[in-house]
C-alpha atoms as a PDB file:
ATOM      1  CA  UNK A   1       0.000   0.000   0.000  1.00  0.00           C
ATOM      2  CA  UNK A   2       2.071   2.656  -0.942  1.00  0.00           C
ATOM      3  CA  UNK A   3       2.313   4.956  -4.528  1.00  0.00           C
ATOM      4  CA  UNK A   4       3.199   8.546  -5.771  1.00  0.00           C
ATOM      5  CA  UNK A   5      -0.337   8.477  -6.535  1.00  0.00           C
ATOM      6  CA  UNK A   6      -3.287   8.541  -3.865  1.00  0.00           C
ATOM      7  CA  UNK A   7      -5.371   5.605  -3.154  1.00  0.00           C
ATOM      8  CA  UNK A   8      -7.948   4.411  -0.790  1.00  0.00           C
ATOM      9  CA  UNK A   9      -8.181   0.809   1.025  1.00  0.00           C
ATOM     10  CA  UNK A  10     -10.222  -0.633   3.256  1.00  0.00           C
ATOM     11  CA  UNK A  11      -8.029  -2.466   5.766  1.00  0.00           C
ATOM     12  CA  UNK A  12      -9.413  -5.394   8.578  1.00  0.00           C
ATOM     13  CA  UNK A  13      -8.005  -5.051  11.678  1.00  0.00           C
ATOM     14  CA  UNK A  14      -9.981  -7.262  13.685  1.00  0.00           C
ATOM     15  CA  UNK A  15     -12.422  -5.978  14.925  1.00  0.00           C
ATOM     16  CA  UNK A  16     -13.320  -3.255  12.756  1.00  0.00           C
ATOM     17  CA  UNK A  17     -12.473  -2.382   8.620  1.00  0.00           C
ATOM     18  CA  UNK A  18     -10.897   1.008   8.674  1.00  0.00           C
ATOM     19  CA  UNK A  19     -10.979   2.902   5.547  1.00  0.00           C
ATOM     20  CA  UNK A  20      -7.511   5.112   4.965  1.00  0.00           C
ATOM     21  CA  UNK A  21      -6.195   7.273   1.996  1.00  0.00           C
ATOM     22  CA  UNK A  22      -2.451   7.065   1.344  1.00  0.00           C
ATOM     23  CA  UNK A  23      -0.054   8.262  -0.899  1.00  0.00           C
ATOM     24  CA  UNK A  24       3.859   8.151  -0.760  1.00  0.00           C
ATOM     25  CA  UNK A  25       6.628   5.877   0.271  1.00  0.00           C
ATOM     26  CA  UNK A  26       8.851   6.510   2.625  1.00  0.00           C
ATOM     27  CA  UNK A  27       8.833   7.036   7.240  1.00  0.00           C
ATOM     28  CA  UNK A  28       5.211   6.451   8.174  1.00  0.00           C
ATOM     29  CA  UNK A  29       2.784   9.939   8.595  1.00  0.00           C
ATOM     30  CA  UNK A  30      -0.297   8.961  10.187  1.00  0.00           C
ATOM     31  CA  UNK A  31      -3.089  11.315  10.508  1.00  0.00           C
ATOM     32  CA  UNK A  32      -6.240  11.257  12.611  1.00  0.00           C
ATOM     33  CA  UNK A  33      -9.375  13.351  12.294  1.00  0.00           C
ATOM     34  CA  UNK A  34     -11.803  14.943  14.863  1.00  0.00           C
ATOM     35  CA  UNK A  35     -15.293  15.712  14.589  1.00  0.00           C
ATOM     36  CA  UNK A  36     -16.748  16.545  12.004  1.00  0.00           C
ATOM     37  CA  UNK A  37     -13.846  15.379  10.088  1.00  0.00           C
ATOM     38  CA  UNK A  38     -12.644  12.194   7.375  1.00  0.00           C
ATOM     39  CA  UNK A  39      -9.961  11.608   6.218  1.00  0.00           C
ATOM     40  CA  UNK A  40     -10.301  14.416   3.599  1.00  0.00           C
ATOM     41  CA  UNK A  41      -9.160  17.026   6.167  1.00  0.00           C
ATOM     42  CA  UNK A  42      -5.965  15.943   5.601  1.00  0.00           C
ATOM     43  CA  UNK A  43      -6.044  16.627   1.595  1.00  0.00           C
ATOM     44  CA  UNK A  44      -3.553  19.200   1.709  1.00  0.00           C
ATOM     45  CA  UNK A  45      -0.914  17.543   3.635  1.00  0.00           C
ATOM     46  CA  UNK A  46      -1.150  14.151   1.952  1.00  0.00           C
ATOM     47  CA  UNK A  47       0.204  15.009  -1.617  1.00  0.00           C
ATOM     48  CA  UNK A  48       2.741  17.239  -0.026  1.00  0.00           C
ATOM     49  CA  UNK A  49       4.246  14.854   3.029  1.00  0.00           C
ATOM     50  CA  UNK A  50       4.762  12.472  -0.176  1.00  0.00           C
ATOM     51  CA  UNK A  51       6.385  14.794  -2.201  1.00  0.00           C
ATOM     52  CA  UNK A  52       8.590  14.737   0.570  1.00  0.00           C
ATOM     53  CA  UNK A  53       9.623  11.732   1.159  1.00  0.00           C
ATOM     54  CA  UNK A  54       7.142  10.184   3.662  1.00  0.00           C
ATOM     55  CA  UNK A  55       4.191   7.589   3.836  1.00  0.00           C
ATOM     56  CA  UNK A  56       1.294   9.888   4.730  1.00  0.00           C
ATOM     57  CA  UNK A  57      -1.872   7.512   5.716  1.00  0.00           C
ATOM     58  CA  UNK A  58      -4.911   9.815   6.469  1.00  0.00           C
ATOM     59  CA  UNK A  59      -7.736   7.413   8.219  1.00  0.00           C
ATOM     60  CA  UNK A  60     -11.496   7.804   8.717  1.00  0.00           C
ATOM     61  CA  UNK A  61     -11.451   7.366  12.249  1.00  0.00           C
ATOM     62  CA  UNK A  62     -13.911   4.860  13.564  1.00  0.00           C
ATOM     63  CA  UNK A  63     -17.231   5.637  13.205  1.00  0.00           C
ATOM     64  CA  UNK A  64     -16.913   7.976  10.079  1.00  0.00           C
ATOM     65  CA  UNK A  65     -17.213   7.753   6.252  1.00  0.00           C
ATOM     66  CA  UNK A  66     -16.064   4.232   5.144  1.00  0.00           C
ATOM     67  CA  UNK A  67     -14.608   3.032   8.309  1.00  0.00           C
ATOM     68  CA  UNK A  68     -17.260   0.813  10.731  1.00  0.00           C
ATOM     69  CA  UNK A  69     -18.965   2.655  12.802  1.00  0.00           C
ATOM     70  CA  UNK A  70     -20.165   0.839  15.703  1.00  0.00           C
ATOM     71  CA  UNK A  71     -23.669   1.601  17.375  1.00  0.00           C
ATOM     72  CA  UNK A  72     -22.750   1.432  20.899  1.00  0.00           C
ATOM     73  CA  UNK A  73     -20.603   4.212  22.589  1.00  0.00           C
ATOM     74  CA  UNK A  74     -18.849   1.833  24.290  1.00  0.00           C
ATOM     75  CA  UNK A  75     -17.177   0.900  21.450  1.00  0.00           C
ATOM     76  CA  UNK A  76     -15.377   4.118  21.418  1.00  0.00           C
ATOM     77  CA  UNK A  77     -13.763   3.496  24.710  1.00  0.00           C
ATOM     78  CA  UNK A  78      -9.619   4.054  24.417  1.00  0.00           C
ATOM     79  CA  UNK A  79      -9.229  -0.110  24.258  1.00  0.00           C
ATOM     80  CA  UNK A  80     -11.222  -0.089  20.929  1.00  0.00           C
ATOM     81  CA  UNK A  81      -9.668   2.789  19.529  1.00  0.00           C
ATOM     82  CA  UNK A  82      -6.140   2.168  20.328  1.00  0.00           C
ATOM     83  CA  UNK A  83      -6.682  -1.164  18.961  1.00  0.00           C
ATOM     84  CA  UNK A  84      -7.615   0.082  15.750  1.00  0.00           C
ATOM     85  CA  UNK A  85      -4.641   2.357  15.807  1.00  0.00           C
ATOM     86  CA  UNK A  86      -2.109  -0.908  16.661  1.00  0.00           C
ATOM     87  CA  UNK A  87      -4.194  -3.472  14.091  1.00  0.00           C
ATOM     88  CA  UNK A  88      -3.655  -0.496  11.749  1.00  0.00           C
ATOM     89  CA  UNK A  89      -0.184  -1.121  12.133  1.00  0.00           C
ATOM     90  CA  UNK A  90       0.382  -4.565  11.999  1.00  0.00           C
ATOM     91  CA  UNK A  91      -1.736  -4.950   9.324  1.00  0.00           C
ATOM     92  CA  UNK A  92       0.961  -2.843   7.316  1.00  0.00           C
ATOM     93  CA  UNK A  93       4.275  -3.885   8.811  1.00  0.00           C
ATOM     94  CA  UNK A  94       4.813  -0.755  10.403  1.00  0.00           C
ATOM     95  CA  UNK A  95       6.930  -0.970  13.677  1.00  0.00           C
ATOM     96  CA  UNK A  96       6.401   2.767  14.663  1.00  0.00           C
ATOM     97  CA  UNK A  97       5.175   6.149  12.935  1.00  0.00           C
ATOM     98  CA  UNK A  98       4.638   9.722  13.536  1.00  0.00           C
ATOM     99  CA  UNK A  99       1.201  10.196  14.223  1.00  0.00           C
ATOM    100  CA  UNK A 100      -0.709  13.745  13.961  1.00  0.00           C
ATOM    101  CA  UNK A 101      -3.326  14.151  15.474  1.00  0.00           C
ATOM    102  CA  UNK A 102      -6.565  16.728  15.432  1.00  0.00           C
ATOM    103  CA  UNK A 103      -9.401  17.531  17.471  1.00  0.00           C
ATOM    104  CA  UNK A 104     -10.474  13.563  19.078  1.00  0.00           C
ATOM    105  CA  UNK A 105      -7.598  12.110  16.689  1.00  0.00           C
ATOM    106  CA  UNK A 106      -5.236  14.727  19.264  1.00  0.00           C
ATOM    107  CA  UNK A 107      -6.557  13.114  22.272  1.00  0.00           C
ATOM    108  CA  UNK A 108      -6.263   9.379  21.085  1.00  0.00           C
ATOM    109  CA  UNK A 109      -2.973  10.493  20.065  1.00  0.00           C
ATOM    110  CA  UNK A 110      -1.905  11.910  23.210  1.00  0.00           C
ATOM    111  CA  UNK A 111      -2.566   8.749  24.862  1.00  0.00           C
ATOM    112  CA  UNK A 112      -0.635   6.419  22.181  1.00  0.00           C
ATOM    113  CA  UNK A 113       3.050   6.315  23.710  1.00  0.00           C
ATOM    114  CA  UNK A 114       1.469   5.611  26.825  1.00  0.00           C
ATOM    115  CA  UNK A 115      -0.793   2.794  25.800  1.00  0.00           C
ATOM    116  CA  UNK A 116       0.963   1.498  22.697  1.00  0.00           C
ATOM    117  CA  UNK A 117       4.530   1.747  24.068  1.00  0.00           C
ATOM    118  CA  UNK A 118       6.935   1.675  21.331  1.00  0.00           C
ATOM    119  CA  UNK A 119       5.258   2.146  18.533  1.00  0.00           C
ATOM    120  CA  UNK A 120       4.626   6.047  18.374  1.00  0.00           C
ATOM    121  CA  UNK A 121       8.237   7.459  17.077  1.00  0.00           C
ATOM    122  CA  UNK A 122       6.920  11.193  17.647  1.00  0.00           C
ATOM    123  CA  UNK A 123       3.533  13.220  17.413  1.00  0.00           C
ATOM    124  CA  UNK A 124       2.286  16.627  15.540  1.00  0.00           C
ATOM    125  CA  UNK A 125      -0.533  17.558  17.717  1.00  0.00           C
ATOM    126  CA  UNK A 126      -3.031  20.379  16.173  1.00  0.00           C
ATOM    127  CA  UNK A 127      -5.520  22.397  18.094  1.00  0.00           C
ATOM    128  CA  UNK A 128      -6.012  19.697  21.268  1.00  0.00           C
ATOM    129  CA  UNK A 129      -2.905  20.559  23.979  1.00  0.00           C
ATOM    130  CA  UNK A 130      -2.721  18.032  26.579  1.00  0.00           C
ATOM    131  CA  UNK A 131      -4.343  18.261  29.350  1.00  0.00           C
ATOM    132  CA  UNK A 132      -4.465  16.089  32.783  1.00  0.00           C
ATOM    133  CA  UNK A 133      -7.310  13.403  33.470  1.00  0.00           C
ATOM    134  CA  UNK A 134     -10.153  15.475  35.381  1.00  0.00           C
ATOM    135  CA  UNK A 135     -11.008  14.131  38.659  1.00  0.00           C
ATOM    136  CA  UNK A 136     -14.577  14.907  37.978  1.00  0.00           C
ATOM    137  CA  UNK A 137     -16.840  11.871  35.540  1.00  0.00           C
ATOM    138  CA  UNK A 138     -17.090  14.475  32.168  1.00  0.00           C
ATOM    139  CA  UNK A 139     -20.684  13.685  31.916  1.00  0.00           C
ATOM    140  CA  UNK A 140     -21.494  15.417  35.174  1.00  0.00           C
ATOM    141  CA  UNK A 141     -18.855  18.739  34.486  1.00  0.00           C
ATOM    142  CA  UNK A 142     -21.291  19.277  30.708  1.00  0.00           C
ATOM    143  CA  UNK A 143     -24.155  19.194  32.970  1.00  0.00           C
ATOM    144  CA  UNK A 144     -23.343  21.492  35.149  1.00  0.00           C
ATOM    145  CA  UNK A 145     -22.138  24.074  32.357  1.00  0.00           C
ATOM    146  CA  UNK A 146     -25.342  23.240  30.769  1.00  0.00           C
ATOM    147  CA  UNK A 147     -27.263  24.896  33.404  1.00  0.00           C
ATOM    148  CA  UNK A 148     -25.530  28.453  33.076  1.00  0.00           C
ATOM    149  CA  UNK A 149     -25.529  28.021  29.038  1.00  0.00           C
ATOM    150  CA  UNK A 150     -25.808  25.996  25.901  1.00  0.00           C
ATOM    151  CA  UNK A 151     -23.005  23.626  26.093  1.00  0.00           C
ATOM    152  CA  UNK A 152     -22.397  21.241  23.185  1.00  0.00           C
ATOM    153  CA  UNK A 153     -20.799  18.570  24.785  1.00  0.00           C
ATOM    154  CA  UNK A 154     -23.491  18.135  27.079  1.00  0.00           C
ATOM    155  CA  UNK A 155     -26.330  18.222  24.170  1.00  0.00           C
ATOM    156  CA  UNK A 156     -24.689  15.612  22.570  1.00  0.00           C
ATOM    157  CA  UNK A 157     -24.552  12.908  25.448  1.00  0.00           C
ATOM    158  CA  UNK A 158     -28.605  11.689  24.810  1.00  0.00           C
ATOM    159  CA  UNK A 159     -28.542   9.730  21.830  1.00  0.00           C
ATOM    160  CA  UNK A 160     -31.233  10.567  19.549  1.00  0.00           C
ATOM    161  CA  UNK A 161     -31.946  14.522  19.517  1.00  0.00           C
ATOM    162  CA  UNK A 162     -28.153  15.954  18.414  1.00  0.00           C
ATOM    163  CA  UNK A 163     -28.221  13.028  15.726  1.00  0.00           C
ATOM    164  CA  UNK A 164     -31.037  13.756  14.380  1.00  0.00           C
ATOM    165  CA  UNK A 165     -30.862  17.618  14.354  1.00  0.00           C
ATOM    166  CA  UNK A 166     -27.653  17.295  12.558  1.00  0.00           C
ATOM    167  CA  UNK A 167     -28.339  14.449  10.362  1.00  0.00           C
ATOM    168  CA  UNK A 168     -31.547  16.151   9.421  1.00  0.00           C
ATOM    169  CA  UNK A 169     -29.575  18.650   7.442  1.00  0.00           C
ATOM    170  CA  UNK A 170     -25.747  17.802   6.654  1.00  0.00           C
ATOM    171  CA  UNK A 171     -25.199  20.673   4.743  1.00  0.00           C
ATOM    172  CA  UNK A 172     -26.483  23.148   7.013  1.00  0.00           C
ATOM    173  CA  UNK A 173     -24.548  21.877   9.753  1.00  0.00           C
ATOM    174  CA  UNK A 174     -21.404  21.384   8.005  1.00  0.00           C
ATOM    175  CA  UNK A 175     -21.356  24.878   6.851  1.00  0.00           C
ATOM    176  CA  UNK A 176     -22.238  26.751   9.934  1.00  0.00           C
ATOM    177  CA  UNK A 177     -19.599  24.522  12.338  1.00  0.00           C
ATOM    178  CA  UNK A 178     -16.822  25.069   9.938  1.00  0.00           C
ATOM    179  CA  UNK A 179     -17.625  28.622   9.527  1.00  0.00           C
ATOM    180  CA  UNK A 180     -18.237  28.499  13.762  1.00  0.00           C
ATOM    181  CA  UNK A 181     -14.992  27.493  14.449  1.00  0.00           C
ATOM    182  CA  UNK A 182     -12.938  29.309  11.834  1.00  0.00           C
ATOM    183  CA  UNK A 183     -10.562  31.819  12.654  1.00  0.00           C
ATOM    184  CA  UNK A 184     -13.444  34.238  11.399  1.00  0.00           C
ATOM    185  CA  UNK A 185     -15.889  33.724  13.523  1.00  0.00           C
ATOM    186  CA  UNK A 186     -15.903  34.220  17.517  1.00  0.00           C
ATOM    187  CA  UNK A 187     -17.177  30.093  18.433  1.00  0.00           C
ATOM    188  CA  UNK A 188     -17.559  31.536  22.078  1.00  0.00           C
ATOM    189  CA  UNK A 189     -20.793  33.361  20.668  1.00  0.00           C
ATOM    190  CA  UNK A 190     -22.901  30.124  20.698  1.00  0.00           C
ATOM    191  CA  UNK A 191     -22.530  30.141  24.949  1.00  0.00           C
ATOM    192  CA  UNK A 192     -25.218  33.687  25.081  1.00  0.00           C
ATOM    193  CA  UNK A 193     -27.636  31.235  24.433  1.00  0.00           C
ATOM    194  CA  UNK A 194     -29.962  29.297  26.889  1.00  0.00           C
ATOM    195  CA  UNK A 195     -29.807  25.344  27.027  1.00  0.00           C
ATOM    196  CA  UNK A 196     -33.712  24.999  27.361  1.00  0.00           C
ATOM    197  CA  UNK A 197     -35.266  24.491  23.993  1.00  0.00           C
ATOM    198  CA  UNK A 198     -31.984  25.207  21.573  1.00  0.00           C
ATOM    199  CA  UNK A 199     -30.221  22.393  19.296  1.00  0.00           C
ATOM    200  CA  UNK A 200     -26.902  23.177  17.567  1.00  0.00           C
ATOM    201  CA  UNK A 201     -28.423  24.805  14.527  1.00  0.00           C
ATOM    202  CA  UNK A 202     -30.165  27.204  16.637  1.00  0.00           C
ATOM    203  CA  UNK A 203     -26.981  28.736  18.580  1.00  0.00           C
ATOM    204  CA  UNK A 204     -24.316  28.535  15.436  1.00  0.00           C
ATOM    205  CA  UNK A 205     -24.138  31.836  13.535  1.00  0.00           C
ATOM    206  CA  UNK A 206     -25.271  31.988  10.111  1.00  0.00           C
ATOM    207  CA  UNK A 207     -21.778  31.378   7.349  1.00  0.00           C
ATOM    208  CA  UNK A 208     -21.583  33.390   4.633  1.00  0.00           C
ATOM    209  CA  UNK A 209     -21.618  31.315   1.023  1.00  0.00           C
ATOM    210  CA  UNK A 210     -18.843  29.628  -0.354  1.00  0.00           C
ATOM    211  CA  UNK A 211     -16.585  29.720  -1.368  1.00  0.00           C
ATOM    212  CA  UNK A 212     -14.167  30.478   1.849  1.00  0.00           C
ATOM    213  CA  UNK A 213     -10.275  30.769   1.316  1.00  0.00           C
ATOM    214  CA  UNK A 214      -9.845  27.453   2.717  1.00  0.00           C
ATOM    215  CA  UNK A 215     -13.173  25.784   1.373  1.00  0.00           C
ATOM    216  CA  UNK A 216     -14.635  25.389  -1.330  1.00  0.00           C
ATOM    217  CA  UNK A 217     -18.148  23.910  -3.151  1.00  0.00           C
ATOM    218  CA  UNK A 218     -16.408  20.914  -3.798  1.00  0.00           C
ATOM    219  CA  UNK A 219     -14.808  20.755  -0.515  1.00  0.00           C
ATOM    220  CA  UNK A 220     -18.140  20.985   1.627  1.00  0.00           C
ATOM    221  CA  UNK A 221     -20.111  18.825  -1.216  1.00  0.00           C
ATOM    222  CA  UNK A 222     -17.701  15.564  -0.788  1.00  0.00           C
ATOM    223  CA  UNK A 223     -18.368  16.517   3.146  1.00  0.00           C
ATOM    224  CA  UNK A 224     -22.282  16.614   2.931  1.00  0.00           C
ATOM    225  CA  UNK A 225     -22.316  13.630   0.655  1.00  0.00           C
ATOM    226  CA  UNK A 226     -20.363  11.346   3.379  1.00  0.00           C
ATOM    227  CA  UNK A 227     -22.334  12.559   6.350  1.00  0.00           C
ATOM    228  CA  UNK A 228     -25.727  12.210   4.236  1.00  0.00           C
ATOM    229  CA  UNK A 229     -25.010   8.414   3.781  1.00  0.00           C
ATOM    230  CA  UNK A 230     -23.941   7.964   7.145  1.00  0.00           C
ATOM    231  CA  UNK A 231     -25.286  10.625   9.334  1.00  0.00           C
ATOM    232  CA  UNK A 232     -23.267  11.795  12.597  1.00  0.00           C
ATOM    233  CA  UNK A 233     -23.575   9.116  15.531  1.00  0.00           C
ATOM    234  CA  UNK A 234     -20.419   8.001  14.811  1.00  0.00           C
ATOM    235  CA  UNK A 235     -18.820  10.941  15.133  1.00  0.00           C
ATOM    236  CA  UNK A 236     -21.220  11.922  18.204  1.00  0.00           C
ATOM    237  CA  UNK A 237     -19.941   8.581  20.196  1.00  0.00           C
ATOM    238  CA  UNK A 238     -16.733   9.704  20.986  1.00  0.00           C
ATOM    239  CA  UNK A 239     -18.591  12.478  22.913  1.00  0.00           C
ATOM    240  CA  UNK A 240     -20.553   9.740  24.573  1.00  0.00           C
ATOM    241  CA  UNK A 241     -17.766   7.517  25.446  1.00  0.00           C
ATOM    242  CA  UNK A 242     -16.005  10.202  27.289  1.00  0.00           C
ATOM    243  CA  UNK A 243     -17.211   8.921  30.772  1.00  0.00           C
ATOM    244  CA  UNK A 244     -15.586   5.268  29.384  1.00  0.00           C
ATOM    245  CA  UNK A 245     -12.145   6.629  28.637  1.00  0.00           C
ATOM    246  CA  UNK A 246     -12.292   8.462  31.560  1.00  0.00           C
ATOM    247  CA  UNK A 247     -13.198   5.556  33.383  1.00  0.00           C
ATOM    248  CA  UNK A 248     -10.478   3.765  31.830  1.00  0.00           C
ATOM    249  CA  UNK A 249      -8.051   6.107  33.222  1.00  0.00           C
ATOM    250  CA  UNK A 250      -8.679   6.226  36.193  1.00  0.00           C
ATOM    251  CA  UNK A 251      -6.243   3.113  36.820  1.00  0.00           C
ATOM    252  CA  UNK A 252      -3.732   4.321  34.274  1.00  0.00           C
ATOM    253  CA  UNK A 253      -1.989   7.437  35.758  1.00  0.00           C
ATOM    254  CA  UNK A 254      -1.294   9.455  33.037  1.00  0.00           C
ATOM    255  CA  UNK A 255       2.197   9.346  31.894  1.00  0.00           C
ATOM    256  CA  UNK A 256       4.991  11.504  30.385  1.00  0.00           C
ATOM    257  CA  UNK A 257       5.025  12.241  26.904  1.00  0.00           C
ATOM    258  CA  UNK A 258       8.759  11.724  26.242  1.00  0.00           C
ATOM    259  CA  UNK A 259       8.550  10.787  22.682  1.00  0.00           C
ATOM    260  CA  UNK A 260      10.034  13.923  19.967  1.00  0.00           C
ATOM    261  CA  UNK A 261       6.445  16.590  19.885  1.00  0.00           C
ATOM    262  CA  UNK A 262       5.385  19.296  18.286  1.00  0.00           C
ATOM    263  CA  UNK A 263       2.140  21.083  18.278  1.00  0.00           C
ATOM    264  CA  UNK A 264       0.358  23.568  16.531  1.00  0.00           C
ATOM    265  CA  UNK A 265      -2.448  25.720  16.745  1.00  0.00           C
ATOM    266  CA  UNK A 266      -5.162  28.163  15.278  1.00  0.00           C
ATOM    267  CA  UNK A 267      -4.492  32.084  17.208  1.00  0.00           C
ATOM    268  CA  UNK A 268      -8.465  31.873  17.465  1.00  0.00           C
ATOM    269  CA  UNK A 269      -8.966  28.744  18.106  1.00  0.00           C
ATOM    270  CA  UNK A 270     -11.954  28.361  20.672  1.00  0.00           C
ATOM    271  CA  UNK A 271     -10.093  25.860  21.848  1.00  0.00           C
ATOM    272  CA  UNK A 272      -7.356  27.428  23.200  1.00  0.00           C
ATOM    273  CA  UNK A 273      -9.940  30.541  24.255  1.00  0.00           C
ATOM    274  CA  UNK A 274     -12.391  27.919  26.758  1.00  0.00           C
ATOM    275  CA  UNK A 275      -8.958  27.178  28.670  1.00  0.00           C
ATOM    276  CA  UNK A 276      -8.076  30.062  31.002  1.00  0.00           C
ATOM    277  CA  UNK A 277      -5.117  32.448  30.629  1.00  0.00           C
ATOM    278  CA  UNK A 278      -2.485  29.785  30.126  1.00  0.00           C
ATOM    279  CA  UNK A 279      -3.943  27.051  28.343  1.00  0.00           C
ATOM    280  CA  UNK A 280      -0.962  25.545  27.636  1.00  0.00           C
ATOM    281  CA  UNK A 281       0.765  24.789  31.040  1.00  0.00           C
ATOM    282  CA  UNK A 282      -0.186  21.148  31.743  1.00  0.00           C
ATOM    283  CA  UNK A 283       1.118  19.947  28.219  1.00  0.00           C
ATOM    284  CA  UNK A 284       4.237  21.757  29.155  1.00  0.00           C
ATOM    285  CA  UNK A 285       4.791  20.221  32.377  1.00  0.00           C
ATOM    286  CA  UNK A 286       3.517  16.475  31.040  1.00  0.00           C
ATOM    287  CA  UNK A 287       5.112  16.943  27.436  1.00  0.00           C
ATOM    288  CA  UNK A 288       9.155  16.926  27.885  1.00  0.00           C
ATOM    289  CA  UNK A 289       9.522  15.891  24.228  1.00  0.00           C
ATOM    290  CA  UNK A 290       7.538  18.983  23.069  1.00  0.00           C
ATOM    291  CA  UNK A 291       9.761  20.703  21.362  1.00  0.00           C
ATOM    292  CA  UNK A 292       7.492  24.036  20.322  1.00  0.00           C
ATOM    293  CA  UNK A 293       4.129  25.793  20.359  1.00  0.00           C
ATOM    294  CA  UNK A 294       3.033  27.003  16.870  1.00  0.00           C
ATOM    295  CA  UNK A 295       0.354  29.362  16.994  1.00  0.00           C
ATOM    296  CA  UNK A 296      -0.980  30.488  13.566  1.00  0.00           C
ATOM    297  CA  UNK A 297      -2.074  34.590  13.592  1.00  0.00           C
ATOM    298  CA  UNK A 298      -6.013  35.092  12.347  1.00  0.00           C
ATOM    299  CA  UNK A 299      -6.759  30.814  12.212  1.00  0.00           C
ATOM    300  CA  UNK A 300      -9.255  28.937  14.189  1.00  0.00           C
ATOM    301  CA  UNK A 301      -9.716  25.246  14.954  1.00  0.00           C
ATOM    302  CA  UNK A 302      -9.267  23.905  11.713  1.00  0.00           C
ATOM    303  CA  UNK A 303      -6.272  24.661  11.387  1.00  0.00           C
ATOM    304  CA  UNK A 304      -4.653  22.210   8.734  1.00  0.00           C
ATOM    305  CA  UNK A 305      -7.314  23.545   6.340  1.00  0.00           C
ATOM    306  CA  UNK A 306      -7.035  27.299   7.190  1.00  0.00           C
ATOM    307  CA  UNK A 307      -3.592  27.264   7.140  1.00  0.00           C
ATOM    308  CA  UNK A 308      -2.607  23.866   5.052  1.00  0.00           C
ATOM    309  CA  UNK A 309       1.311  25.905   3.625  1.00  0.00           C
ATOM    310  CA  UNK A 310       2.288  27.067   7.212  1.00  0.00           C
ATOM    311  CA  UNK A 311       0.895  23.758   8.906  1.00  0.00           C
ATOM    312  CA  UNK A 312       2.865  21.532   5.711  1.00  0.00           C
ATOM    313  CA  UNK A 313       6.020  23.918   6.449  1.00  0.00           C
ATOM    314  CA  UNK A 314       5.832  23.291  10.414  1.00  0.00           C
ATOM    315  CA  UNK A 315       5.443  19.074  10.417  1.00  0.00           C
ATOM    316  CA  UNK A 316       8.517  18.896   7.385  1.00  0.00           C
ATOM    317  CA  UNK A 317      10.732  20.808   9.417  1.00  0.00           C
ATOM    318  CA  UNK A 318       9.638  18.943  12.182  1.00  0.00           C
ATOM    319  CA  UNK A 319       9.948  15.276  10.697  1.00  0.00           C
ATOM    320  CA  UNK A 320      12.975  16.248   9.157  1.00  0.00           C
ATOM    321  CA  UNK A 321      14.919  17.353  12.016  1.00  0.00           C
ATOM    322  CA  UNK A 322      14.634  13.572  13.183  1.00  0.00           C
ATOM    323  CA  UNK A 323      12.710  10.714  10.979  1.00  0.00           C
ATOM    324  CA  UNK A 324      15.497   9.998   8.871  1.00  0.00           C
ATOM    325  CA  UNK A 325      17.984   8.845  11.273  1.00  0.00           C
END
């Protein structure tokens, strides 16, 4: 599975049949998406990480586009997705890779040299710093900030109402949570509103049309098309099996991150904005291998779409300060 040319396989590994798009030959690149992401997020770094010289793998994380996608949030638990990370692997005789991460790809990434020792040889993180396990069960923390204000995370615990809201009208969604969390839009916005009686649609601002400088008709179509033949509980179970991972954790301290990291972020990024006055400190204490924080002037969340030629200049340097030795 490799080429100068980009192709797409579906690959079994075990329990699951992940779909991935690669293109290049060369040190292993592989790249996991958030919500509401595919593997297409990754089309501008794909072409140009093989260019250079590396095997760039971009995956539809479980639950999304081609890739299985499991009914049960429980399935989403850190066991099932690390496994699919590890089959991954040993399904293409890969001892160890660089790994980037985004959004939930970030935080399954983060966990990876911990709970698949040996076989992460550094990370690119993007948007997601690391943070320490809460002491509090998630579930109950959304609640609570549910009762001051709309608060996504908590609307999209019940099964049923978020996935049908959002499923109800791809397009609509797609465009206004892009646009939402862009570097042109102020995401914070959506927490004026009340939690009684609003869905997502009703608290994201209205986008202007496309084309955007980072997306385009085509772009958002291949998008809508995906999520119209799958719809979004996929992508809305790892929200629901954050009280599982959490769970998980709780009898796994969490560990150094020692292996060679880099991260990069969005200057707006709502991210960054929901996480105090340093938001950075406990992935600076629990990160020794971080070797830099990138942040990106005028670029939000999505950052490897916003800002594809500074984010492609940032992991090259990056890889090839070490991945060829």
């Amino acid at each position: 599975m490799s080429g100068t040319t980009l192709g797409h396989h579906t690959i079994d590994v075990g329990n699951i049949k992940l779909h991935v798009a690669a293109q290049g030959e060369g040190p292993a690149v592989i790249m996991c998406h958030g919500f509401p992401g595919l593997w297409y997020s990754w089309r501008h770094q794909l072409p140009v990480l093989a260019a250079n010289g590396f095997r760039a793998i971009a995956l539809d994380m479980r639950g999304y586009g081609r890739t299985g996608r499991p009914a049960d949030p429980r399935d989403y638990d850190r066991r099932s997705t690390v496994a699919d990370i590890v089959g991954l692997l040993d399904a293409l005789a890969i001892d160890d890779a660089v790994f980037v991460g985004h959004d939930f790809g970030a935080l399954l990434t983060w966990d990876l040299p911990q709970w698949a020792p040996g076989r992460v040889k550094a990370l690119i993180q993007l948007s997601v710093p690391r943070t320490r396990t809460s002491p509090s069960l998630p579930s109950k923390t959304f609640a609570e900030i549910a009762t001051r204000h709309f608060f996504h995370m908590h609307y999209f615990q019940e099964p049923g109402p978020a996935d049908d809201e959002l499923g109800g009208n791809p397009a609509l969604f797609l465009t206004k949570i892009f646009w939402a969390l862009s570097g042109a839009h102020r995401y914070l916005d959506i927490f004026k509103h009340p939690s009684a009686g609003r869905g997502y649609l009703d608290v994201l601002p209205d986008p202007p049309p496309l084309p955007w400088p980072w997306m385009s008709d085509a772009d958002l179509g291949y998008y809508e098309r995906e999520f119209a033949r799958t719809g979004f509980t996929g992508g809305l179970n790892w929200y629901r099996a954050t009280d599982h991972v959490w769970s998980e954790k709780q009898s796994r301290p969490d560990l150094p991150v020692t292996v060679p990291t880099t991260f990069i972020t969005g200057e707006r990024d709502p991210v960054q904005q929901m996480s105090g006055p340093d938001p950075f400190r406990a992935m600076r204490d629990t990160v020794p291998g971080l070797d830099w924080i990138h942040i990106i002037p005028k670029v939000g969340h999505f950052v490897q779409m916003e800002a594809a030629a500074q984010v492609n200049a940032i992991m090259l340097t990056f890889l090839n300060r070490f991945s060829r030795a």
